[in-house]
Every structure is written in structure tokens, then in C-alpha cells.
C-alpha atoms as a PDB file:
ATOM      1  CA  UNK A   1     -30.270 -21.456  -6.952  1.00  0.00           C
ATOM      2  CA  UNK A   2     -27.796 -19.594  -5.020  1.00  0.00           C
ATOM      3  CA  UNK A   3     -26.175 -21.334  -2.278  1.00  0.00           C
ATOM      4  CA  UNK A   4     -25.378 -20.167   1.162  1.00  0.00           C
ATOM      5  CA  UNK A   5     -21.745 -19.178   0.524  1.00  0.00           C
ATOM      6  CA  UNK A   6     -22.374 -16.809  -2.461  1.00  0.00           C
ATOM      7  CA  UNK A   7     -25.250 -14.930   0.000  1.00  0.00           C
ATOM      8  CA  UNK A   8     -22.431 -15.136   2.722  1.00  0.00           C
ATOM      9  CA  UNK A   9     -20.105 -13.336   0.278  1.00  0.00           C
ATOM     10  CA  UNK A  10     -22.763 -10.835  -0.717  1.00  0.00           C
ATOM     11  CA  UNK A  11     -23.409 -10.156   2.548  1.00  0.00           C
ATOM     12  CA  UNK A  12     -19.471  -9.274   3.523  1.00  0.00           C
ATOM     13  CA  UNK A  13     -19.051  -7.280   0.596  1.00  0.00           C
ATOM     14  CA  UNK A  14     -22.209  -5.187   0.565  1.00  0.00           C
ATOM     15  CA  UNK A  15     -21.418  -1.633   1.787  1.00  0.00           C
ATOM     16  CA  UNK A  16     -23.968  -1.815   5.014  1.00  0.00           C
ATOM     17  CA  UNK A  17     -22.111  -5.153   6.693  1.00  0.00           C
ATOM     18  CA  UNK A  18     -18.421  -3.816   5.314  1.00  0.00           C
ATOM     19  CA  UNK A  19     -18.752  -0.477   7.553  1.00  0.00           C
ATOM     20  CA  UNK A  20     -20.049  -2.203  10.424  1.00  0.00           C
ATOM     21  CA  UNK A  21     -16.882  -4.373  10.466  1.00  0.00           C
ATOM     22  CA  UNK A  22     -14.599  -1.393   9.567  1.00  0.00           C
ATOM     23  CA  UNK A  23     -15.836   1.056  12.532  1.00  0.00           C
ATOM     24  CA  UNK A  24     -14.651  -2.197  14.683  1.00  0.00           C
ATOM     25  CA  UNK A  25     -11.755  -3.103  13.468  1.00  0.00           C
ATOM     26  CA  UNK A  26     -10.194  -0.094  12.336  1.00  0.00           C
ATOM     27  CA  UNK A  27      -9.186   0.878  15.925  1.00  0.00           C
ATOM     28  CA  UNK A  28      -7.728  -2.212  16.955  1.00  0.00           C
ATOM     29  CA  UNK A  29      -6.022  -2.463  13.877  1.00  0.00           C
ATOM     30  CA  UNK A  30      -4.215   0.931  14.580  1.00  0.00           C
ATOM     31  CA  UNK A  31      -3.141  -0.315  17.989  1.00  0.00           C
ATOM     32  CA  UNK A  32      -1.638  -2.975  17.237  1.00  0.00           C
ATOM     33  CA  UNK A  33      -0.012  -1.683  14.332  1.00  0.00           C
ATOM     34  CA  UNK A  34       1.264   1.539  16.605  1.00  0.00           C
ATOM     35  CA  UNK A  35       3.159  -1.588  19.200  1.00  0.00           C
ATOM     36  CA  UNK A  36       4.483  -3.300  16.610  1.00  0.00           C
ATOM     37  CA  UNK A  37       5.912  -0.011  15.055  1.00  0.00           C
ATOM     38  CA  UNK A  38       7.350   1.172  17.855  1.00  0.00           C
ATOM     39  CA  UNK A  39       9.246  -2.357  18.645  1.00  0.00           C
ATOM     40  CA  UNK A  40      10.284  -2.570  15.549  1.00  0.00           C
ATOM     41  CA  UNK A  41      11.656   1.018  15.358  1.00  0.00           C
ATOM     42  CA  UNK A  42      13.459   0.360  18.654  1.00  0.00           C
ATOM     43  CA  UNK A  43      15.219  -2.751  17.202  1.00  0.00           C
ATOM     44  CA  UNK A  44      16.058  -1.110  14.060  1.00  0.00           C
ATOM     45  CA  UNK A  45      17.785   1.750  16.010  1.00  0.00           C
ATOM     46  CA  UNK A  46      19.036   0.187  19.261  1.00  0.00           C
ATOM     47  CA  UNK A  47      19.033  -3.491  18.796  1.00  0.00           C
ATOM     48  CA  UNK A  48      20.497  -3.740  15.368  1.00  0.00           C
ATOM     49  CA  UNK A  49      24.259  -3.479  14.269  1.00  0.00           C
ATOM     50  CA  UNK A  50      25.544  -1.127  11.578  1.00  0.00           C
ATOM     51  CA  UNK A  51      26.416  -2.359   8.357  1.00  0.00           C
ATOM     52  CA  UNK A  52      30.284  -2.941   8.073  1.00  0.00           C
ATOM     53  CA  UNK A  53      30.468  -1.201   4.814  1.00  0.00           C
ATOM     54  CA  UNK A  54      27.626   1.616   5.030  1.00  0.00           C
ATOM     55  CA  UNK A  55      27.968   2.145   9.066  1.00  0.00           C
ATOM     56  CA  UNK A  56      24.866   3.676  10.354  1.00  0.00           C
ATOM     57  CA  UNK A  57      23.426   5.121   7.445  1.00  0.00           C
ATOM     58  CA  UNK A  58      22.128   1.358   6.757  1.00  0.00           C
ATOM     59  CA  UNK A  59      19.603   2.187   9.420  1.00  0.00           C
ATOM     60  CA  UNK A  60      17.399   4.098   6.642  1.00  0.00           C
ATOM     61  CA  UNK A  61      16.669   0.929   4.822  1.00  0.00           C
ATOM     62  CA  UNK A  62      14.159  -0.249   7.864  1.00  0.00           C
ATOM     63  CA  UNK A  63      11.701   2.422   6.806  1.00  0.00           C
ATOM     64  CA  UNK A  64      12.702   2.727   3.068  1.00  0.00           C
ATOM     65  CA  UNK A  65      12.456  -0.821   2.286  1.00  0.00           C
ATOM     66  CA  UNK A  66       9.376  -1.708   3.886  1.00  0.00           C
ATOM     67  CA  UNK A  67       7.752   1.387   2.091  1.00  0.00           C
ATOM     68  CA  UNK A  68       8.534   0.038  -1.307  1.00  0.00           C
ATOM     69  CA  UNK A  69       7.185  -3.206  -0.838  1.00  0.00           C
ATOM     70  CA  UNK A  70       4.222  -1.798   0.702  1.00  0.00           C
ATOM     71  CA  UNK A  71       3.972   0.774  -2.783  1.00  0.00           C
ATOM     72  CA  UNK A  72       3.874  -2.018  -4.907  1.00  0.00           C
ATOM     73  CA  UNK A  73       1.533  -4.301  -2.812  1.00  0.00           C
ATOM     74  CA  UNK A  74      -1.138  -1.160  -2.138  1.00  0.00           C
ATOM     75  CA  UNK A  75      -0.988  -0.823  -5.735  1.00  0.00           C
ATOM     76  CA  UNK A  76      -2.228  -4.837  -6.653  1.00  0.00           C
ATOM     77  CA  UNK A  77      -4.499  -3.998  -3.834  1.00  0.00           C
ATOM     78  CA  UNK A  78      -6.265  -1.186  -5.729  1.00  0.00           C
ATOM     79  CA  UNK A  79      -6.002  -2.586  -8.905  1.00  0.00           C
ATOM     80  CA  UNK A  80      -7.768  -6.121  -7.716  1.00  0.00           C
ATOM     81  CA  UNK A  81     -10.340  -4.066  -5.824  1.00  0.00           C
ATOM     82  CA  UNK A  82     -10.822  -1.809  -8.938  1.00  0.00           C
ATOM     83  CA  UNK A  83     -11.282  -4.894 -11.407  1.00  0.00           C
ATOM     84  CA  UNK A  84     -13.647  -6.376  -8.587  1.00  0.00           C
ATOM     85  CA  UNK A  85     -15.799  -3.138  -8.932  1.00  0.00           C
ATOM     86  CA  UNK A  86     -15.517  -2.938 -13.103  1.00  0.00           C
ATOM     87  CA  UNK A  87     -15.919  -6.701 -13.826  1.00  0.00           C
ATOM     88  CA  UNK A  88     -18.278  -7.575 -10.761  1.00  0.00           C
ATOM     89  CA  UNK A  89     -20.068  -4.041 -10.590  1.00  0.00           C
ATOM     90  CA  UNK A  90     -19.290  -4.507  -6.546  1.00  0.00           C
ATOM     91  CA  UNK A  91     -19.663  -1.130  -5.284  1.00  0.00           C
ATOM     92  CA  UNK A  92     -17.343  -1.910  -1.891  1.00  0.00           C
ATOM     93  CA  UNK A  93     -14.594  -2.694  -4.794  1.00  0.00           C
ATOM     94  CA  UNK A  94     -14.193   1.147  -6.346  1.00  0.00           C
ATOM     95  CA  UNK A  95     -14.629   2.251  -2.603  1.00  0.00           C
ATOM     96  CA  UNK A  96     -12.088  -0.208  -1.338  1.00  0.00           C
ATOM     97  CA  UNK A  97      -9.779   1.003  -4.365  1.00  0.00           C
ATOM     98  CA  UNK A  98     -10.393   5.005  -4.099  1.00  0.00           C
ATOM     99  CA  UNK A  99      -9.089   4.316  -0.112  1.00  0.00           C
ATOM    100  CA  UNK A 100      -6.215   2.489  -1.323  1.00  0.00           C
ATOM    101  CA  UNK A 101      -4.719   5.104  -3.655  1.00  0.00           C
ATOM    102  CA  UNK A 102      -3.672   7.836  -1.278  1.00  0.00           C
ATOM    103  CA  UNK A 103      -2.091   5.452   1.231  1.00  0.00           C
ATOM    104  CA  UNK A 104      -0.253   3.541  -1.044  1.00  0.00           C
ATOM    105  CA  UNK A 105       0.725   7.232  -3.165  1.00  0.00           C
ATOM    106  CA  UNK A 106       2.131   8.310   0.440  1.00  0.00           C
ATOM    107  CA  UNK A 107       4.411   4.763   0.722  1.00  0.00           C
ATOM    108  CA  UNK A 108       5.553   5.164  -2.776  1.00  0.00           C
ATOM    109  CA  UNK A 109       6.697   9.060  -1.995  1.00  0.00           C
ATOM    110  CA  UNK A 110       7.781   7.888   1.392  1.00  0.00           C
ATOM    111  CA  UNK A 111      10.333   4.951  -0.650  1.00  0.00           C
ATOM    112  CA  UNK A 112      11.456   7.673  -3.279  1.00  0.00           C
ATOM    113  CA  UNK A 113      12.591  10.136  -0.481  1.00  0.00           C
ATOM    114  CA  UNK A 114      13.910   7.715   1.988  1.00  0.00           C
ATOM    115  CA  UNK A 115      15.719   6.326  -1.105  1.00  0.00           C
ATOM    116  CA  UNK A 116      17.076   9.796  -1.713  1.00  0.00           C
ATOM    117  CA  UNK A 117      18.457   9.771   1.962  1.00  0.00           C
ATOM    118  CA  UNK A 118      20.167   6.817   1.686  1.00  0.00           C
ATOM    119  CA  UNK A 119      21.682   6.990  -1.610  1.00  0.00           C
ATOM    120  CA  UNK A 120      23.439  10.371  -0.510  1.00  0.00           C
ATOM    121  CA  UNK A 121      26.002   8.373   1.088  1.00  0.00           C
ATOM    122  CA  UNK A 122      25.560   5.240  -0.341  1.00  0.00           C
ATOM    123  CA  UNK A 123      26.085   6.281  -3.917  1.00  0.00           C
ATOM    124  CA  UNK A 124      27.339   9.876  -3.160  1.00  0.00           C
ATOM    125  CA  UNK A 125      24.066  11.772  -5.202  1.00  0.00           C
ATOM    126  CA  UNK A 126      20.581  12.280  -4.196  1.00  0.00           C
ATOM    127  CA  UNK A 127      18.927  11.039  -7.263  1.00  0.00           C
ATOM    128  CA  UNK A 128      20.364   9.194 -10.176  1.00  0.00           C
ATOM    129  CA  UNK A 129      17.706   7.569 -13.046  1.00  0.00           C
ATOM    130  CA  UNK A 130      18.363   3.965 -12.305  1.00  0.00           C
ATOM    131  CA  UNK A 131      15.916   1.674 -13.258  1.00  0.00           C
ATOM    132  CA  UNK A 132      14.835   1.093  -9.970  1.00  0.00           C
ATOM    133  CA  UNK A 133      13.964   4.809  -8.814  1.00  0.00           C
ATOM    134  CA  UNK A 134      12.862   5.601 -12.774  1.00  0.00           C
ATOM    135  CA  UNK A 135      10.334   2.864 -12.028  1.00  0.00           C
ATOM    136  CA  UNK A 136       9.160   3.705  -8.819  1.00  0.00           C
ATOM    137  CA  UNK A 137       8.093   7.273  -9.450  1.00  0.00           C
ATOM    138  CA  UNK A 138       6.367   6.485 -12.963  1.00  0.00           C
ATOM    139  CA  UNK A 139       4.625   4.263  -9.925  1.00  0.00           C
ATOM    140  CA  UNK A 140       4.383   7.926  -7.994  1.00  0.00           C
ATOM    141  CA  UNK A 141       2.766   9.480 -10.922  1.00  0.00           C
ATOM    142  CA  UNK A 142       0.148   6.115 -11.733  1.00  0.00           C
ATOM    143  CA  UNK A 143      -1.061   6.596  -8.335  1.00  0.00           C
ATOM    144  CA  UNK A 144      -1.619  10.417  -8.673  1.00  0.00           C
ATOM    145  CA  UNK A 145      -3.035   9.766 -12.032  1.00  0.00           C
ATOM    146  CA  UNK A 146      -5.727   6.705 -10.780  1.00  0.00           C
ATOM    147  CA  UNK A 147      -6.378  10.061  -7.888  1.00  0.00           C
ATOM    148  CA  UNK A 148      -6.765  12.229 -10.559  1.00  0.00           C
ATOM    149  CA  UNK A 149      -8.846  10.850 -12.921  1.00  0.00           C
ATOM    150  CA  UNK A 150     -11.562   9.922  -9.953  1.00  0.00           C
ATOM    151  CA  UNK A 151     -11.403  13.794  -9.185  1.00  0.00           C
ATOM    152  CA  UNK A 152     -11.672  14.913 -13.006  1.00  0.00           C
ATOM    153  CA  UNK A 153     -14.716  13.328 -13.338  1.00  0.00           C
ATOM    154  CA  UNK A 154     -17.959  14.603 -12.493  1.00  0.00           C
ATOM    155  CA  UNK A 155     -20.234  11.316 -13.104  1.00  0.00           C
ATOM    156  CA  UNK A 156     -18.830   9.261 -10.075  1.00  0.00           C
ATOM    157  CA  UNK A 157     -20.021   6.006 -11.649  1.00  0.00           C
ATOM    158  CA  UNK A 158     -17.852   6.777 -14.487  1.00  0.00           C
ATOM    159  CA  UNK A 159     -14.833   8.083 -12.724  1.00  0.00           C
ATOM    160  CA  UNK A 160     -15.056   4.379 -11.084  1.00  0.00           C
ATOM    161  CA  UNK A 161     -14.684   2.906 -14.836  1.00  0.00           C
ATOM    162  CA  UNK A 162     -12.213   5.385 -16.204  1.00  0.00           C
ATOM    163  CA  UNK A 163     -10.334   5.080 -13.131  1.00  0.00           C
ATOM    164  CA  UNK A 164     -10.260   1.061 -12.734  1.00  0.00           C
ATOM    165  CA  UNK A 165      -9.389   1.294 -16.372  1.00  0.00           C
ATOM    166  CA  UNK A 166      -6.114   3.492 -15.382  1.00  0.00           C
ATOM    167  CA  UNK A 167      -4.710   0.947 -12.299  1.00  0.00           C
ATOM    168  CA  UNK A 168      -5.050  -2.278 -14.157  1.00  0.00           C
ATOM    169  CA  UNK A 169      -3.314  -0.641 -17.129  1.00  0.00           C
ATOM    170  CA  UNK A 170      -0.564   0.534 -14.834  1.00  0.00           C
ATOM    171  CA  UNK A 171      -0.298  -3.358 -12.823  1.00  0.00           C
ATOM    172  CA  UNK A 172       2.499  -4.094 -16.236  1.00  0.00           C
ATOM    173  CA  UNK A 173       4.736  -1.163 -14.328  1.00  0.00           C
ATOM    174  CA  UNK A 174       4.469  -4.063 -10.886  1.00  0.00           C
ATOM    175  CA  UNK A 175       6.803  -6.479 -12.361  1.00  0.00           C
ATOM    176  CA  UNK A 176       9.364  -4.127 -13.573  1.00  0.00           C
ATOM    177  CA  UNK A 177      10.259  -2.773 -10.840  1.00  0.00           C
ATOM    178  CA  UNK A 178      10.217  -5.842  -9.387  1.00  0.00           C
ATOM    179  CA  UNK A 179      12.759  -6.706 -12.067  1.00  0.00           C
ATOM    180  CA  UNK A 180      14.516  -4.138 -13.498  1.00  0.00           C
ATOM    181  CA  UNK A 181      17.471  -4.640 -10.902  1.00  0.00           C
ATOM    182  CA  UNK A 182      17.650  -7.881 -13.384  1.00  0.00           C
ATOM    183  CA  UNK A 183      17.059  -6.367 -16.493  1.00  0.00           C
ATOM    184  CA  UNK A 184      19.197  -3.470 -16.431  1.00  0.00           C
ATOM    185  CA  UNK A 185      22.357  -2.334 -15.083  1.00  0.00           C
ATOM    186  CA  UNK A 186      21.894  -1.020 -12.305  1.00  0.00           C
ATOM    187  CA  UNK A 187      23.059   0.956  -8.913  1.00  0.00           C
ATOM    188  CA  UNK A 188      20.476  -0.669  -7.140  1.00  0.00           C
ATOM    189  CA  UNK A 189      21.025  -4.061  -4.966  1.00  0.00           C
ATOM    190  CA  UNK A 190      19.364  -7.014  -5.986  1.00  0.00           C
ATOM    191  CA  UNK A 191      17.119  -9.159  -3.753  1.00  0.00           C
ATOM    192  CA  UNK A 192      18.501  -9.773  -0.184  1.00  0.00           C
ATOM    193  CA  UNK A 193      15.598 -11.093   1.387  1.00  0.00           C
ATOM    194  CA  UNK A 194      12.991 -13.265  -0.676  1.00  0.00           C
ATOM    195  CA  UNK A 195      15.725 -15.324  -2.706  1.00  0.00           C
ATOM    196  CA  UNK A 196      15.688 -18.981  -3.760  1.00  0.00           C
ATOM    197  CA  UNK A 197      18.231 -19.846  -1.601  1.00  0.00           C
ATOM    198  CA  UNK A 198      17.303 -17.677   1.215  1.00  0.00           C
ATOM    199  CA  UNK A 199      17.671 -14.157   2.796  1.00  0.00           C
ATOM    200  CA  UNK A 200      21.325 -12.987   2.633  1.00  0.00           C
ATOM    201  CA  UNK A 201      20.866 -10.272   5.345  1.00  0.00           C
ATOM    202  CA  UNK A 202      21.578 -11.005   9.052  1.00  0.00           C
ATOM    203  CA  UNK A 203      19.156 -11.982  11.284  1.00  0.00           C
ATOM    204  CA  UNK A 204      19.511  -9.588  13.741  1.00  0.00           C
ATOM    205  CA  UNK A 205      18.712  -6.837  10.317  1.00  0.00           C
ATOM    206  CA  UNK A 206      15.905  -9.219   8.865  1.00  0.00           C
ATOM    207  CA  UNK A 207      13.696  -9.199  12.443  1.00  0.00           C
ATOM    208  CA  UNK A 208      13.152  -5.747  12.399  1.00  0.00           C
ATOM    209  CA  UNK A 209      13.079  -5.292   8.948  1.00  0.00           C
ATOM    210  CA  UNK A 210      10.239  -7.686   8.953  1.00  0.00           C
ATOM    211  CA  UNK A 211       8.481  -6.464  11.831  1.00  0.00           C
ATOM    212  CA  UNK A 212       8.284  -3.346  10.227  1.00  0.00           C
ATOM    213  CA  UNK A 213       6.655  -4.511   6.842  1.00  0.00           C
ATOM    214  CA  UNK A 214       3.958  -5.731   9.573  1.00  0.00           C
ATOM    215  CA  UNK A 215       3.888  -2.862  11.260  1.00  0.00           C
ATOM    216  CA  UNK A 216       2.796  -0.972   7.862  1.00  0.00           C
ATOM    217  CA  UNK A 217       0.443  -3.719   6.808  1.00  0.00           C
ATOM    218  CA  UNK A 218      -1.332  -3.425   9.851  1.00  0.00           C
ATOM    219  CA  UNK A 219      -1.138   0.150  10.198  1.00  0.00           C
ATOM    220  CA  UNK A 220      -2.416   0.325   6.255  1.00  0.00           C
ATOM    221  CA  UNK A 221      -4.937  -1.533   6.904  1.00  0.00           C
ATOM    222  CA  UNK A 222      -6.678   0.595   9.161  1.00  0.00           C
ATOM    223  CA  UNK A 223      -5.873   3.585   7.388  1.00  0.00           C
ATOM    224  CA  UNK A 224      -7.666   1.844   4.523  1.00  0.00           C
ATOM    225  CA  UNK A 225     -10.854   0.516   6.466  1.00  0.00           C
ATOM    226  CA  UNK A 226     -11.092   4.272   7.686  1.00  0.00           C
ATOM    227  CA  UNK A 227     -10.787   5.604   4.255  1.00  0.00           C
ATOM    228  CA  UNK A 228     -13.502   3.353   3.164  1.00  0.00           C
ATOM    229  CA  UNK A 229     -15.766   4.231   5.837  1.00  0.00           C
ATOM    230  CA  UNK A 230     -15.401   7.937   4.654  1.00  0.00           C
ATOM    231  CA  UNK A 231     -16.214   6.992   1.160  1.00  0.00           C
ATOM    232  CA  UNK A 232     -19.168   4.926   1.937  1.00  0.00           C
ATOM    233  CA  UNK A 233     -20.388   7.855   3.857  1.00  0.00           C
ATOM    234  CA  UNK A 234     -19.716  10.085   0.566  1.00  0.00           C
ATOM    235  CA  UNK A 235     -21.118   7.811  -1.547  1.00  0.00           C
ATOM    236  CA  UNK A 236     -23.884   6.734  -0.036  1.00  0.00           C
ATOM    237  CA  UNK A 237     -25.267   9.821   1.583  1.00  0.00           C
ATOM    238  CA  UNK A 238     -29.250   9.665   2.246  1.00  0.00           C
ATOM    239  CA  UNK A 239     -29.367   6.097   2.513  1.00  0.00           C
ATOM    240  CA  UNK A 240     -31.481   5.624   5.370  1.00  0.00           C
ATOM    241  CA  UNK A 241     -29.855   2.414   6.643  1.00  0.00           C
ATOM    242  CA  UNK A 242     -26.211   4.837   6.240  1.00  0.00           C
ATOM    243  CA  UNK A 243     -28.220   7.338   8.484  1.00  0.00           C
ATOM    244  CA  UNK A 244     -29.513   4.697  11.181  1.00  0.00           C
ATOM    245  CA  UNK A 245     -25.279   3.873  11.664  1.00  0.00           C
ATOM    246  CA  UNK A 246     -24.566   7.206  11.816  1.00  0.00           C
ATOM    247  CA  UNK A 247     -27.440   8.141  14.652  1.00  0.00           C
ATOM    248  CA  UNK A 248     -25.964   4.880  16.413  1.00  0.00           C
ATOM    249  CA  UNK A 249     -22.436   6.746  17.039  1.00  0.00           C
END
């Protein structure tokens, strides 16, 4: 028999209930993600102090740094919702997934340029291969490949396969990046904020740092339950109860 719970869950995760939910969420979560942007980008450029070594320049790091957390989590994101789809054969999972890549592509391109900026003055070159940047493009280039792949293909139910196949080959690149400040030698800083023995940066750099990781979250998030909604509608053109929503609006 299957119990209430596992009819709950089918129920969330079929396509008809998920864009519902998305159409009403969506908004409010790009409102609220605006606010807390905005604060955040105010602290970070009034509020905050310059660092006593790189002066004002440090002020980069509150949109660099968030951005390459947020490339690395979008990427588990699209990966679990990929394996979701491939193992489960959950349609919302591959839709979920194909609305994940472009977002978390943009972060990823938004850390490597931002990173550019910064390390002009920090380390007195635009780009060197450290095993941090190396890293985080070949993350660049797994997120335009996942894109790529889903676009080669003509059979869409394939291009789901192929393309699941692709991201949760790519997860082993996750923890080296994560690492490779420990690995290798390195221009790039180590850890300052999740450590064992807790954040080295100041508070008064950690609060809008922080608030601007949530800021993105938030803000992804309805990017992402947009994204999906477009893809349902792509996917699942000619469904009549797809065609009922859409006469609702």
C-alpha cells in the first residue's frame, strides 16, 4: 500500500502542483531577495571598513565571494535534481536541473570575473592558473557543457539522461575546489569564514558578507522557480490541465 506521505510527495513533485506553487512564490521570493540585496550592498559599501592591508579594493569580495559559493551550491543543486530525474524518472527533477544550469553558469562567470577584479591589485595580474581559478572555470565549462549537451540533443528524453549523466560526473570537480587551497600551493586564501575554530573575518565584514549569500539564495531561487515554470510550459505543451493554468492568468 502506499501511505499518505509518499502520495503527499507525489503530489509536490508532480509538474501540475510544482507550477502552481512557483507562479506564487516566485514573486515574493524576488522581493525579498531585491531588500535584502540592497541592505546588504549598502553595508558592504557604507557600513563596512576597508581592509588594513588591501584598503578598499576588499570591497569586491562581498559580491565575488558570495558568487562562488553560490557556483558550487547551484551546481549540487542540479546535479541532485538531475539524479532525482535519472534514478527516480521524476520529470520536475530534469526540469528543476535544466533551470538550475544557466543561473548557477552566470554565478560561476560572475566569481571568475569579480575574481579577476580583485586580484589586479591584490596579486598585481588579472589571471594567474592557481588552483583555485583553474578549478572554477573547468566548473565554467561543466556548466556550459551540462547546457550544451541538453541543446545537442534532439530526443529531449534523452538529452535529460545524457545530460544528468554529464553533472553527476562533474560533482568530483565540487570538492576540489573546495580544497585545492589545501592541496596545492596556492595564491588563493584559505577559509576565513566556515573554520573549526570559527570565522577569522570581522564582524562588521562577515554581516554583510552573509547577508549577501542570502540575498543570492533568495534571489536564485526565484530565478530558478521562474525558469522551471518556462520549462514546464516547454515541455509540457498541449497538456490540457497546462492549458487550463495558462487561461487562468
Amino acid at each position: 500500500m502506499i501511505d499518505a506521505g509518499t502520495i503527499q510527495a507525489r503530489k509536490w513533485l508532480s509538474p501540475p502542483f510544482f507550477f502552481d506553487k512557483a507562479l506564487k512564490w516566485a514573486p515574493w521570493c524576488l522581493l525579498t531577495g531585491m531588500v535584502i540585496f540592497i541592505a546588504a550592498l549598502w553595508w558592504a559599501l557604507f557600513k563596512s571598513p576597508p581592509d588594513y592591508l588591501q584598503g578598499e579594493s576588499v570591497r569586491i569580495m562581498y559580491l565575488h565571494v558570495p558568487s562562488a559559493w553560490m557556483s558550487l551550491f547551484l551546481y549540487v543543486v542540479m546535479a541532485g535534481c538531475a539524479a532525482c530525474g535519472l534514478i527516480f524518472r521524476l520529470k520536475i527533477g530534469f526540469y528543476l536541473s535544466a533551470a538550475c544550469a544557466p543561473i548557477g553558469a552566470a554565478f560561476t562567470l560572475a566569481a571568475l570575473v569579480t575574481g579577476s577584479i580583485w586580484g589586479k591589485p591584490t596579486w598585481g595580474a588579472w589571471w594567474v592558473w592557481d588552483a583555485r581559478l583553474t578549478t572554477e572555470l573547468i566548473l565554467f565549462f561543466l556548466y556550459l557543457g551540462y547546457i550544451g549537451v541538453r541543446s545537442a540533443v534532439d530526443d529531449q528524453n534523452k538529452a535529460d539522461r545524457l545530460a544528468a549523466v554529464v553533472a553527476l560526473v562533474g560533482l568530483i570537480n565540487i570538492p576540489i575546489i573546495h580544497f585545492s587551497v589545501h592541496f596545492w600551493n596556492t595564491l588563493h586564501q584559505g577559509a576565513s569564514v566556515f573554520r573549526m575554530d570559527g570565522p577569522s573575518i570581522a564582524i562588521s565584514m562577515l554581516i554583510p558578507l552573509l547577508l549577501m549569500t542570502l540575498a543570492y539564495m533568495i534571489l536564485s531561487l526565484a530565478a530558478c522557480l521562474e525558469s522551471t515554470c518556462c520549462e514546464i510550459m516547454r515541455r509540457e505543451h498541449g497538456r490540457r490541465w497546462l492549458q487550463s493554468r495558462l487561461d487562468m492568468h
